[in-house]
PDB file of N, CA and C in Angstrom:
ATOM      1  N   UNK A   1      20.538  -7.031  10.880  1.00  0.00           N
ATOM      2  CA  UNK A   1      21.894  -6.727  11.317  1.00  0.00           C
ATOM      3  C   UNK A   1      22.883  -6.885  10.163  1.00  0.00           C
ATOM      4  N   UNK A   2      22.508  -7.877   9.402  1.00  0.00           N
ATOM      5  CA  UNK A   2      23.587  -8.006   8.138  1.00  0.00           C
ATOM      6  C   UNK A   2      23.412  -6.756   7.096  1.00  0.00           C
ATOM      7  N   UNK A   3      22.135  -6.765   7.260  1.00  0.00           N
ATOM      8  CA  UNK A   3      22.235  -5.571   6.147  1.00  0.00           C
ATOM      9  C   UNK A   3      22.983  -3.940   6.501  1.00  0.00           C
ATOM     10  N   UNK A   4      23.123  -4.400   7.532  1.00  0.00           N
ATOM     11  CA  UNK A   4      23.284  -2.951   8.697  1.00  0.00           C
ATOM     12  C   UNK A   4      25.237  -3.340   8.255  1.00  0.00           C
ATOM     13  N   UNK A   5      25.620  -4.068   8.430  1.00  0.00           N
ATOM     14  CA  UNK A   5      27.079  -4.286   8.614  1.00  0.00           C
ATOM     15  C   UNK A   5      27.081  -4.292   6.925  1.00  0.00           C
ATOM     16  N   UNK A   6      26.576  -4.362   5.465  1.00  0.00           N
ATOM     17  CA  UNK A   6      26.880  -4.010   4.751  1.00  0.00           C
ATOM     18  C   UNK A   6      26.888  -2.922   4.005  1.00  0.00           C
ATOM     19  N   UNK A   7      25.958  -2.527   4.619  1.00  0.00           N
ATOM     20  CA  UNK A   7      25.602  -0.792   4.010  1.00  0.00           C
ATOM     21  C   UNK A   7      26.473  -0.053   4.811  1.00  0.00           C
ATOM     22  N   UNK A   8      27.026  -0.577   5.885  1.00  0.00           N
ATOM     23  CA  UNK A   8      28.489   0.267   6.508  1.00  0.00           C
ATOM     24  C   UNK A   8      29.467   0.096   5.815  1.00  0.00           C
ATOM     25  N   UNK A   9      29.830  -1.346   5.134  1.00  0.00           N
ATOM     26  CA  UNK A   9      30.870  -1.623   4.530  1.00  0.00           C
ATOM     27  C   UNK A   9      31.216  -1.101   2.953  1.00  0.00           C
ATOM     28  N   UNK A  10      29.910  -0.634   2.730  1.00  0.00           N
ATOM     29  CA  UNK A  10      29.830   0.054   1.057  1.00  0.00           C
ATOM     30  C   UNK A  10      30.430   1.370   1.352  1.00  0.00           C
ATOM     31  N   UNK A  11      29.429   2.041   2.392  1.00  0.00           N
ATOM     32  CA  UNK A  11      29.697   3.120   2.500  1.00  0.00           C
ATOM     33  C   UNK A  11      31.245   3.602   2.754  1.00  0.00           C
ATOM     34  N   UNK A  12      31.770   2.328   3.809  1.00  0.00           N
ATOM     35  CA  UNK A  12      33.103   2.872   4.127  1.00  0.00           C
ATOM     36  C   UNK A  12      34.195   2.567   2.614  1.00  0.00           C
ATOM     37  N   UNK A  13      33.548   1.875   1.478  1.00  0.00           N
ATOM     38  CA  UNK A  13      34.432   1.359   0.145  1.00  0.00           C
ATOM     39  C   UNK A  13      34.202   2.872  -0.384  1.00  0.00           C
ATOM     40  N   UNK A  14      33.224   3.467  -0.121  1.00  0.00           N
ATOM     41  CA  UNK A  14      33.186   4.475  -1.386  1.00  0.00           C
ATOM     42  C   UNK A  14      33.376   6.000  -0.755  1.00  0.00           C
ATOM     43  N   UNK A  15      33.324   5.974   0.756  1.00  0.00           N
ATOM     44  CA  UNK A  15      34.626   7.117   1.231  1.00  0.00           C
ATOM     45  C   UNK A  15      36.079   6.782   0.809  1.00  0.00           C
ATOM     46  N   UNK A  16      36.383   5.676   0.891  1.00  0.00           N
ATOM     47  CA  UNK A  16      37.757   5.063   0.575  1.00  0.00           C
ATOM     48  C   UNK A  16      38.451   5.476  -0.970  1.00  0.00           C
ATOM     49  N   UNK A  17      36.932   5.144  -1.794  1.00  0.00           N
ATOM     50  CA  UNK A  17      37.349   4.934  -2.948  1.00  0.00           C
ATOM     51  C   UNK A  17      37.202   6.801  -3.623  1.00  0.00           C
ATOM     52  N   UNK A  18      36.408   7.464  -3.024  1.00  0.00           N
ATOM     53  CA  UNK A  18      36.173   8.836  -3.610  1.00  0.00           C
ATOM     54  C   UNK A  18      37.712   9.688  -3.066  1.00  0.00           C
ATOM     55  N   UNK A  19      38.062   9.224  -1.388  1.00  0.00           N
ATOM     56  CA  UNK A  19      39.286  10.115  -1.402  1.00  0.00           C
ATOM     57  C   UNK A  19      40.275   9.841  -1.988  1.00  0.00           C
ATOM     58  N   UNK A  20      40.242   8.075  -2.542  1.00  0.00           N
ATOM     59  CA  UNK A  20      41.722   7.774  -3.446  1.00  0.00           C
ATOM     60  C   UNK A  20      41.066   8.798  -4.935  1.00  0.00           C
ATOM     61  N   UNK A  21      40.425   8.867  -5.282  1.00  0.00           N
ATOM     62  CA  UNK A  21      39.855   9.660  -6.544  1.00  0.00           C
ATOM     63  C   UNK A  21      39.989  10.776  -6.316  1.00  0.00           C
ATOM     64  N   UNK A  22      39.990  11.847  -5.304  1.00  0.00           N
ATOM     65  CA  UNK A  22      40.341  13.472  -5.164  1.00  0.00           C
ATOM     66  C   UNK A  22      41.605  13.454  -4.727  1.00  0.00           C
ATOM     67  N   UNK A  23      42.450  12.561  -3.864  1.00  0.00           N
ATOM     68  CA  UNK A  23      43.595  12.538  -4.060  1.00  0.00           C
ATOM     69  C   UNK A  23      44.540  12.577  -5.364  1.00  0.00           C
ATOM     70  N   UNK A  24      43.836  11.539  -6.142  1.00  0.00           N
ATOM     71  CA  UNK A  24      44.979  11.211  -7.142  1.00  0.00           C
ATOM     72  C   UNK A  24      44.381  12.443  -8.256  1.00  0.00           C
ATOM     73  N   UNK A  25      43.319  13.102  -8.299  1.00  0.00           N
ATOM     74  CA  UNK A  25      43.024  13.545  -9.416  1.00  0.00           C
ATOM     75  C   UNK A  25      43.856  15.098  -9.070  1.00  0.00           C
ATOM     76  N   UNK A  26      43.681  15.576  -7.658  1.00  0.00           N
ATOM     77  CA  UNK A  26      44.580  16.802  -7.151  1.00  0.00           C
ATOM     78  C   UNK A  26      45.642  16.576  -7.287  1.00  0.00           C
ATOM     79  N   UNK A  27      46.361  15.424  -7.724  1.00  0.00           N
ATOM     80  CA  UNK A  27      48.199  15.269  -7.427  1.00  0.00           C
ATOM     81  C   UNK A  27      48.457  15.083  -9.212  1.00  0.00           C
ATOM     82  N   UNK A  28      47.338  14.619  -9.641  1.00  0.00           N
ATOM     83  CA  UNK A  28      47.888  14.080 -11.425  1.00  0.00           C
ATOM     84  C   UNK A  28      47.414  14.984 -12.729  1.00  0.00           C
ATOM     85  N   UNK A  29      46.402  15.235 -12.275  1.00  0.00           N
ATOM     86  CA  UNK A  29      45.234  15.774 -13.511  1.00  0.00           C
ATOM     87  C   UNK A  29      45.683  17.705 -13.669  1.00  0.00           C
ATOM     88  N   UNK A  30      46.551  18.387 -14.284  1.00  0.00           N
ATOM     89  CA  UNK A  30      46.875  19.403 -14.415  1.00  0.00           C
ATOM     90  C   UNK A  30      46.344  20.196 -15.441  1.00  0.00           C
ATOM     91  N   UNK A  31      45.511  19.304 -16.786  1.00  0.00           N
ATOM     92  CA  UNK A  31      44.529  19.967 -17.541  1.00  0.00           C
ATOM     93  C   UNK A  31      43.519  19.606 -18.094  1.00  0.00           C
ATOM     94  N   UNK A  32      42.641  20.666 -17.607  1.00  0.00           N
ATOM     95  CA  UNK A  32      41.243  20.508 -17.728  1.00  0.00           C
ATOM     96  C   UNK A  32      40.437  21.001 -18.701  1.00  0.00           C
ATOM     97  N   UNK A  33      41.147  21.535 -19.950  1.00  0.00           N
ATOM     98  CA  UNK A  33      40.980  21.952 -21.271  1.00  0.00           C
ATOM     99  C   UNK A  33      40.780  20.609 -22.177  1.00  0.00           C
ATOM    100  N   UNK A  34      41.271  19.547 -22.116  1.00  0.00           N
ATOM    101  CA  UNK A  34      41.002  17.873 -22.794  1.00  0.00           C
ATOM    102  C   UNK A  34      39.888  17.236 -22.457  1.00  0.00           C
ATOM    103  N   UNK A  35      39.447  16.453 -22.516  1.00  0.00           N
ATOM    104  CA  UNK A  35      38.739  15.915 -22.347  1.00  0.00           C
ATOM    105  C   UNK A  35      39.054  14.418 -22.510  1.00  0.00           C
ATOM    106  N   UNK A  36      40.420  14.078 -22.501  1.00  0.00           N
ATOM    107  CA  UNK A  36      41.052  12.756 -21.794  1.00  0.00           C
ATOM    108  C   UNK A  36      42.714  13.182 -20.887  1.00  0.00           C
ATOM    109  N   UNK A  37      43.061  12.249 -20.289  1.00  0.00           N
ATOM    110  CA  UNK A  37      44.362  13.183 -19.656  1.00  0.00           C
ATOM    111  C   UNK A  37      44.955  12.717 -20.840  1.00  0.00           C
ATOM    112  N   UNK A  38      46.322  13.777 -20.612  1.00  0.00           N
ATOM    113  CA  UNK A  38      47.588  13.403 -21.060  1.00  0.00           C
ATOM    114  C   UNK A  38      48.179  12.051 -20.673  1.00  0.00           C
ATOM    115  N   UNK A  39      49.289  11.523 -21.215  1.00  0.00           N
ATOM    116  CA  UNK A  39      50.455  10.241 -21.057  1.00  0.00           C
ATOM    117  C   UNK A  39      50.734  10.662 -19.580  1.00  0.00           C
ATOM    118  N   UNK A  40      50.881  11.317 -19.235  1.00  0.00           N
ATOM    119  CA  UNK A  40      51.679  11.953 -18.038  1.00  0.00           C
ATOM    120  C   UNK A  40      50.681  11.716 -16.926  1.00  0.00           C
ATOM    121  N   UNK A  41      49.673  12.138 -17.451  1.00  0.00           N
ATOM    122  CA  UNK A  41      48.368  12.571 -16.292  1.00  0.00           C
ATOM    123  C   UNK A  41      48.072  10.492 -15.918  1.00  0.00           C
ATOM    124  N   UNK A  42      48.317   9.801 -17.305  1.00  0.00           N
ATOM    125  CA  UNK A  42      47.420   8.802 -16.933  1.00  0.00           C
ATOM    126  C   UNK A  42      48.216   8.285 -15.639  1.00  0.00           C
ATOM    127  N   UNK A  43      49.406   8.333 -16.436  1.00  0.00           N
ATOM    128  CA  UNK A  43      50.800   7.143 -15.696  1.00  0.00           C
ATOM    129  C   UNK A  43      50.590   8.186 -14.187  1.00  0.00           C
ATOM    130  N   UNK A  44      50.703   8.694 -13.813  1.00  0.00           N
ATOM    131  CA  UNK A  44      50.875   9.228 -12.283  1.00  0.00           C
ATOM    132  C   UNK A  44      49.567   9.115 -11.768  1.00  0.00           C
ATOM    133  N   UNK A  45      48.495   9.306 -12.039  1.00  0.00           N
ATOM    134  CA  UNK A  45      46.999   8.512 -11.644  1.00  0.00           C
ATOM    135  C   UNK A  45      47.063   7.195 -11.720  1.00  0.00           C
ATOM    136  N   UNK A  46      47.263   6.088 -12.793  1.00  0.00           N
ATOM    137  CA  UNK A  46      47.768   5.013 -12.569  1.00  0.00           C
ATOM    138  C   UNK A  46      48.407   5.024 -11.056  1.00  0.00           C
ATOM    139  N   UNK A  47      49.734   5.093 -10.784  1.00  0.00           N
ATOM    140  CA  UNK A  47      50.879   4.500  -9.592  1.00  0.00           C
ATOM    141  C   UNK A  47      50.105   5.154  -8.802  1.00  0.00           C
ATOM    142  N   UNK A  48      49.523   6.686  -8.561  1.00  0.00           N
ATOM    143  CA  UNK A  48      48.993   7.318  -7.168  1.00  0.00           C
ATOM    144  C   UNK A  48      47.889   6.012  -6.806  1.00  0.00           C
ATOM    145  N   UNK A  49      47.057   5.547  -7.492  1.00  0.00           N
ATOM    146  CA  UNK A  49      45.859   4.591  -7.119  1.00  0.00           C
ATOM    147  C   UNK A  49      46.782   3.226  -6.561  1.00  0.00           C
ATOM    148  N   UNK A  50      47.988   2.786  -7.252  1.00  0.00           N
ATOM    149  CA  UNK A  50      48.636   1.576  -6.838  1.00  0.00           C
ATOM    150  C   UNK A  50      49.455   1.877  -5.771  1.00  0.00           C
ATOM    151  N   UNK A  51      50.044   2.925  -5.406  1.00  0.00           N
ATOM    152  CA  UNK A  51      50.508   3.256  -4.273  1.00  0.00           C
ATOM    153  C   UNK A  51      49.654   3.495  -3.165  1.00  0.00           C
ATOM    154  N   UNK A  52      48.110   3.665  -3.171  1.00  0.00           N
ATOM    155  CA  UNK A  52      46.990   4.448  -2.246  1.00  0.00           C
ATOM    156  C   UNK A  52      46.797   2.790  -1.991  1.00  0.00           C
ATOM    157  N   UNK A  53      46.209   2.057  -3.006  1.00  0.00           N
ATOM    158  CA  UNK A  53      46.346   0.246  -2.795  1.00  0.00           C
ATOM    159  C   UNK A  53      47.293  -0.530  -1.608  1.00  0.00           C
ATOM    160  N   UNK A  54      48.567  -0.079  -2.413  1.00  0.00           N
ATOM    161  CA  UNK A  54      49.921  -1.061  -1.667  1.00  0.00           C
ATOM    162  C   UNK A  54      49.431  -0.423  -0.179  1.00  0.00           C
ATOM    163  N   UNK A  55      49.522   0.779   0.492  1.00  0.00           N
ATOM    164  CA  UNK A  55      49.538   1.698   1.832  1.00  0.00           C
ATOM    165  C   UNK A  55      48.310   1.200   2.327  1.00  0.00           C
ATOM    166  N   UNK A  56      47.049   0.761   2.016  1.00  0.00           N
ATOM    167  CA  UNK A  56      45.644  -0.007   2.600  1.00  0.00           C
ATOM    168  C   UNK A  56      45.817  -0.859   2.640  1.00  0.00           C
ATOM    169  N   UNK A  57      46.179  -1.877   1.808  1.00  0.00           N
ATOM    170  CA  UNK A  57      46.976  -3.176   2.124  1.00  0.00           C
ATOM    171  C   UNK A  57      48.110  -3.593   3.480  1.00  0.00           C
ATOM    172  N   UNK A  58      49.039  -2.620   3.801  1.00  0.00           N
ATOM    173  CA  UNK A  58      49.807  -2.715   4.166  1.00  0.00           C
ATOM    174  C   UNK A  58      49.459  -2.290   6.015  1.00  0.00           C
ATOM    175  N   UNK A  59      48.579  -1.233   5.891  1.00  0.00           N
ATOM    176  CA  UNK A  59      47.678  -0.851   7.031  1.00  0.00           C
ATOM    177  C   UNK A  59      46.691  -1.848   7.454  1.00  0.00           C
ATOM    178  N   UNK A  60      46.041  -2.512   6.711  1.00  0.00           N
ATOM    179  CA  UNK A  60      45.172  -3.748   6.819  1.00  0.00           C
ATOM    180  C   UNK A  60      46.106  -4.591   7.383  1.00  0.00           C
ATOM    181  N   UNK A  61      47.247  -4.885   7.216  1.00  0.00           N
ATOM    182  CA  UNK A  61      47.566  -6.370   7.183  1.00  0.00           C
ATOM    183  C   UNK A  61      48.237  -5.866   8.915  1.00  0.00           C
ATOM    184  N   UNK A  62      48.708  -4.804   8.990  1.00  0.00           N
ATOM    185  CA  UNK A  62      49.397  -4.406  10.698  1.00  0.00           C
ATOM    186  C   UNK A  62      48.161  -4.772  11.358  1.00  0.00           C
ATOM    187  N   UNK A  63      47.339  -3.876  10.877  1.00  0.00           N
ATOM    188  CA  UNK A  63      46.021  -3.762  11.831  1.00  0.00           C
ATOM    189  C   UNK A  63      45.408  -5.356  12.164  1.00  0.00           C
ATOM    190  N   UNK A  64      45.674  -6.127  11.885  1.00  0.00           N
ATOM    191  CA  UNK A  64      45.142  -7.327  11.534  1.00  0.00           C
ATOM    192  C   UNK A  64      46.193  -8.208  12.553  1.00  0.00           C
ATOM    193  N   UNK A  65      47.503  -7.889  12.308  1.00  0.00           N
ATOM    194  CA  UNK A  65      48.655  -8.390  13.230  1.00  0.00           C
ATOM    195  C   UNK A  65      48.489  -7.685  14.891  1.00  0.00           C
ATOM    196  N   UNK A  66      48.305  -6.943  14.295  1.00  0.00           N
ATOM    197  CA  UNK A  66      47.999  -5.906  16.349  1.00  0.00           C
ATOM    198  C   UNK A  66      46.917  -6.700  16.323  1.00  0.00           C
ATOM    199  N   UNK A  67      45.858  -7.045  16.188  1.00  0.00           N
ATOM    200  CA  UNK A  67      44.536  -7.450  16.675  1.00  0.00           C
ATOM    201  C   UNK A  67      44.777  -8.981  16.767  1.00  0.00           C
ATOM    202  N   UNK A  68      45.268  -9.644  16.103  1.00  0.00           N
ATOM    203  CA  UNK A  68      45.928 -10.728  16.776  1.00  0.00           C
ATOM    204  C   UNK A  68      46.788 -11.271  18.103  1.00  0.00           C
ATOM    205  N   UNK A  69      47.396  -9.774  17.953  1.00  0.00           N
ATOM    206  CA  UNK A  69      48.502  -9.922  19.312  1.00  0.00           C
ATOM    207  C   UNK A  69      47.882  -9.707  20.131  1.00  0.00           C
ATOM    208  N   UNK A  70      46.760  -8.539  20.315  1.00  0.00           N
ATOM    209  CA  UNK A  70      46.154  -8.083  21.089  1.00  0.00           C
ATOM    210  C   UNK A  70      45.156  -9.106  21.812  1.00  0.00           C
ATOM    211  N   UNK A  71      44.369 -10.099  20.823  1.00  0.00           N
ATOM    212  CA  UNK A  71      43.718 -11.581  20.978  1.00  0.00           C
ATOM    213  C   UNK A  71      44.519 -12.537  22.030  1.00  0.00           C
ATOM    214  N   UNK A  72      45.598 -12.190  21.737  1.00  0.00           N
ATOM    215  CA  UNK A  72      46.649 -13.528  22.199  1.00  0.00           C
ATOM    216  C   UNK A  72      46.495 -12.972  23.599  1.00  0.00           C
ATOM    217  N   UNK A  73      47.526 -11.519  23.741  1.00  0.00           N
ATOM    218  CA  UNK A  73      47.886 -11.243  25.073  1.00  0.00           C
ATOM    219  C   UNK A  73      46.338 -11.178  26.362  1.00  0.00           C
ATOM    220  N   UNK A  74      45.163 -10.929  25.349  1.00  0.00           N
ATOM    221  CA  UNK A  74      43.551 -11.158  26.258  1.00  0.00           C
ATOM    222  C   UNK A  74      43.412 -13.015  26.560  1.00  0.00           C
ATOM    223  N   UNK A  75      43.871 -13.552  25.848  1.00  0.00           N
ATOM    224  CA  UNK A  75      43.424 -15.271  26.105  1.00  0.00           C
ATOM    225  C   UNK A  75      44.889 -15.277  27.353  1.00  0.00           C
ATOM    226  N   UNK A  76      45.446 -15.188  27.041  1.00  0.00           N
ATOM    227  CA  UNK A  76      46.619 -15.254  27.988  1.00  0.00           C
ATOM    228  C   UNK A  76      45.931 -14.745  29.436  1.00  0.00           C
ATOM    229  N   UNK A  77      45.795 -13.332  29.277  1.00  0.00           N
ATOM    230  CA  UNK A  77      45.828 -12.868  30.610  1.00  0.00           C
ATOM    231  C   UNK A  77      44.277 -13.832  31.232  1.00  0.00           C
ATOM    232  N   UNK A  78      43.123 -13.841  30.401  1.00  0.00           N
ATOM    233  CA  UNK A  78      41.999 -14.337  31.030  1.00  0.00           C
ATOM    234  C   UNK A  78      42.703 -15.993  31.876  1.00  0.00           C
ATOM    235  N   UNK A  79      43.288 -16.292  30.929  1.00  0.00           N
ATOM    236  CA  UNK A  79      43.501 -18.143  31.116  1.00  0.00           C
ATOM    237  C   UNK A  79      44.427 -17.664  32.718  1.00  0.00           C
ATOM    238  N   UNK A  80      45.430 -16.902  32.609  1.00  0.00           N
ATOM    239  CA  UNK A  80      46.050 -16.193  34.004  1.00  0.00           C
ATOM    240  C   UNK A  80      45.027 -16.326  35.261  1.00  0.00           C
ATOM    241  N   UNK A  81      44.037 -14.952  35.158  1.00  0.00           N
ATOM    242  CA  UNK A  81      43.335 -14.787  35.887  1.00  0.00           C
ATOM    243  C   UNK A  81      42.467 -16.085  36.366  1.00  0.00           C
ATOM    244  N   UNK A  82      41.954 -16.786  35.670  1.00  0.00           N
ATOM    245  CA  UNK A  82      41.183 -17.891  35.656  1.00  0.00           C
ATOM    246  C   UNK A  82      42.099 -18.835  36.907  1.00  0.00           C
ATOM    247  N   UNK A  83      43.052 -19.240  36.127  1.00  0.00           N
ATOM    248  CA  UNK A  83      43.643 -20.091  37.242  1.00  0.00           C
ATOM    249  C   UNK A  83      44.290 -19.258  38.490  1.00  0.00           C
ATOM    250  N   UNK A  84      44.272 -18.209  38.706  1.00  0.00           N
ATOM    251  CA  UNK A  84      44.770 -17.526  40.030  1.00  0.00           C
ATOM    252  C   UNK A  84      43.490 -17.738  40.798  1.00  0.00           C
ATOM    253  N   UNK A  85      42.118 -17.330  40.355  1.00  0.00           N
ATOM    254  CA  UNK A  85      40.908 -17.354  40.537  1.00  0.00           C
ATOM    255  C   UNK A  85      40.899 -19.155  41.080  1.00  0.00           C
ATOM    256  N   UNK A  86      41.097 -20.183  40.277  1.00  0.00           N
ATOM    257  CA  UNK A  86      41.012 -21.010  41.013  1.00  0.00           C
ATOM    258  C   UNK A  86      41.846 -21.783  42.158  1.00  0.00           C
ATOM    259  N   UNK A  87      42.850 -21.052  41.785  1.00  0.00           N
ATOM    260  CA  UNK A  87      43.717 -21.374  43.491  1.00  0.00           C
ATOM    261  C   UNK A  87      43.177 -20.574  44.349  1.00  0.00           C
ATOM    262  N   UNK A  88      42.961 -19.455  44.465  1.00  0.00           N
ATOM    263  CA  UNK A  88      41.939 -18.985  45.478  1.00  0.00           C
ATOM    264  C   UNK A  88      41.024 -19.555  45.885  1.00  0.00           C
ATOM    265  N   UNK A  89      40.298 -20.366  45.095  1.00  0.00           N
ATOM    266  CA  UNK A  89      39.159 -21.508  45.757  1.00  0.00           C
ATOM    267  C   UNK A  89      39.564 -22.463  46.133  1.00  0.00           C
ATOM    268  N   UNK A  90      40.917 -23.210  45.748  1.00  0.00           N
ATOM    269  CA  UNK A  90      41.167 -24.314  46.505  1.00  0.00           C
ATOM    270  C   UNK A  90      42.262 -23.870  47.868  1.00  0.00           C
ATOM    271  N   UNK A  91      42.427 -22.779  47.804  1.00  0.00           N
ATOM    272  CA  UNK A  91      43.384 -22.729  49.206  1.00  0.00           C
ATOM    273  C   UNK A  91      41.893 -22.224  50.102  1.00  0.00           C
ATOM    274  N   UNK A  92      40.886 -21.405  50.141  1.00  0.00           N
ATOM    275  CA  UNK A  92      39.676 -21.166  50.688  1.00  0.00           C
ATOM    276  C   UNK A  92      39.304 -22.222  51.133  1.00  0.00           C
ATOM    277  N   UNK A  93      39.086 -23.168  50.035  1.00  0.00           N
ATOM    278  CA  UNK A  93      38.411 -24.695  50.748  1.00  0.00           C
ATOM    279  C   UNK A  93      39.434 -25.756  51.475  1.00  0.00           C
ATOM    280  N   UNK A  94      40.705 -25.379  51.372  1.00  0.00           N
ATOM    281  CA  UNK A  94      41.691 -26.167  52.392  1.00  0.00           C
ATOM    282  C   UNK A  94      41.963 -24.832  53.676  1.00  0.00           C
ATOM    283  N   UNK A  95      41.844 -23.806  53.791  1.00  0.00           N
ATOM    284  CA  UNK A  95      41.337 -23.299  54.910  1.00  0.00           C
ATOM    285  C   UNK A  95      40.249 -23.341  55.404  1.00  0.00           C
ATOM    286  N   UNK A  96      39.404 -23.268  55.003  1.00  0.00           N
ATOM    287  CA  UNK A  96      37.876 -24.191  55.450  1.00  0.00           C
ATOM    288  C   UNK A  96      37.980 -25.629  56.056  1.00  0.00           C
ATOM    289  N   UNK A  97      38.895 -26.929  55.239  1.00  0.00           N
ATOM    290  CA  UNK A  97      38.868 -28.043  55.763  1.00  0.00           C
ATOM    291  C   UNK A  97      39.666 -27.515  57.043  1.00  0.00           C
ATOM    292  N   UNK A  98      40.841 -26.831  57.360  1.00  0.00           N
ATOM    293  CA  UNK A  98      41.650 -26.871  58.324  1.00  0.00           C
ATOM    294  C   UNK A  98      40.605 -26.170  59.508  1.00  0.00           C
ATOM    295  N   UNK A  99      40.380 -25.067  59.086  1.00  0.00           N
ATOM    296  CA  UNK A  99      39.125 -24.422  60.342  1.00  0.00           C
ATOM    297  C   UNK A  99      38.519 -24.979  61.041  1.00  0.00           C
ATOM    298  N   UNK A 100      37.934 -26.338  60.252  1.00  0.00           N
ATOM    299  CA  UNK A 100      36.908 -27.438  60.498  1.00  0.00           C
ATOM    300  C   UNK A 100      37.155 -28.149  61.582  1.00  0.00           C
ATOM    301  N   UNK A 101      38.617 -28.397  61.160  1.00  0.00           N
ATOM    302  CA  UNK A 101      39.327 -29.472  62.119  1.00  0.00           C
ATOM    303  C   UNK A 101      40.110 -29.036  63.204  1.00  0.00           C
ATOM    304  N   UNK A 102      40.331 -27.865  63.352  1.00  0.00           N
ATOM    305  CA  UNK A 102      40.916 -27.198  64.678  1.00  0.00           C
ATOM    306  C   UNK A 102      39.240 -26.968  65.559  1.00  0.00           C
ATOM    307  N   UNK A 103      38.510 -26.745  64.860  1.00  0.00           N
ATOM    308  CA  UNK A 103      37.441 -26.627  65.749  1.00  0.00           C
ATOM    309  C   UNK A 103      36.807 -28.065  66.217  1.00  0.00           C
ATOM    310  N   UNK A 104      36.733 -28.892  65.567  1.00  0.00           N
ATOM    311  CA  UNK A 104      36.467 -30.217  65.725  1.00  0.00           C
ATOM    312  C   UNK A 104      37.488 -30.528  66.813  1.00  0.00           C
ATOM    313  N   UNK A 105      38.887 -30.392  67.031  1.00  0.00           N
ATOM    314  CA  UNK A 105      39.523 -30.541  67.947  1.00  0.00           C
ATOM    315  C   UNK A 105      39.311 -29.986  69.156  1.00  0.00           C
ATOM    316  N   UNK A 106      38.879 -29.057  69.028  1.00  0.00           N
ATOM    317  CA  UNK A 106      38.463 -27.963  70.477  1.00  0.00           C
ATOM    318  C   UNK A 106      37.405 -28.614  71.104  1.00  0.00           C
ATOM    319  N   UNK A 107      36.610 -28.623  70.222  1.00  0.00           N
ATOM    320  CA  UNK A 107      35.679 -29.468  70.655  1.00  0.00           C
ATOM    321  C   UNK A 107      35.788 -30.901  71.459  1.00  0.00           C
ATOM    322  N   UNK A 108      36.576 -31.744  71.038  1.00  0.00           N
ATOM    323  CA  UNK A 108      36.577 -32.498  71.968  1.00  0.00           C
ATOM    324  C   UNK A 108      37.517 -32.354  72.885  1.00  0.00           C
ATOM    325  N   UNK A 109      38.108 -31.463  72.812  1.00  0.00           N
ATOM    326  CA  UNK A 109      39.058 -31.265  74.549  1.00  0.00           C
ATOM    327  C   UNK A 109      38.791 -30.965  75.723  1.00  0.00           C
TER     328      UNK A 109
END
């Protein structure tokens, strides 16, 4: 199973990491006659990769806050349900004691 949850996790680094690489190379890289970029080409490949960074970061860290909240508002509602669930058993078993005892009364009349 571990190996299973890491070979997902590579795989999902290097979809991640190939579309920040066809992204930034379609938005920066304008000639393909060199065989290094230009000043121009580097610096806007540079920031496109630190801007593609800051925006996964920033998506990580929501996604991470919703799934927290989302944690909270499930312990909440279970701990809810739970105790509604157990007043239902104790008013059941004090209608049960009362049943008991109206019939116990009938009984001896």
């Amino acid at each position: 199973m571990d190996e299973e949850v890491q070979l997902k996790n590579i795989k999902e680094f290097l979809q991640n990491y190939n579309k920040i690489t066809d992204d930034c190379f379609s938005q920066c890289v304008y000639t393909l006659s060199q065989s290094r970029l230009t000043g121009e080409e580097a610096l806007c490949a540079s920031n496109c990769v630190q801007k593609s960074k800051f925006v996964d970061q920033k998506c990580m860290q929501a996604f991470i806050e919703h799934q927290q909240q989302s944690m909270q508002k499930f312990i909440e509602d279970s701990s809810q349900k739970q105790a509604e669930q157990e007043a239902a058993v104790v008013d059941s078993n004090i209608s049960d004691t009362e049943n008991k005892e109206i019939v116990q009364q009938e009984s001896t009349e």
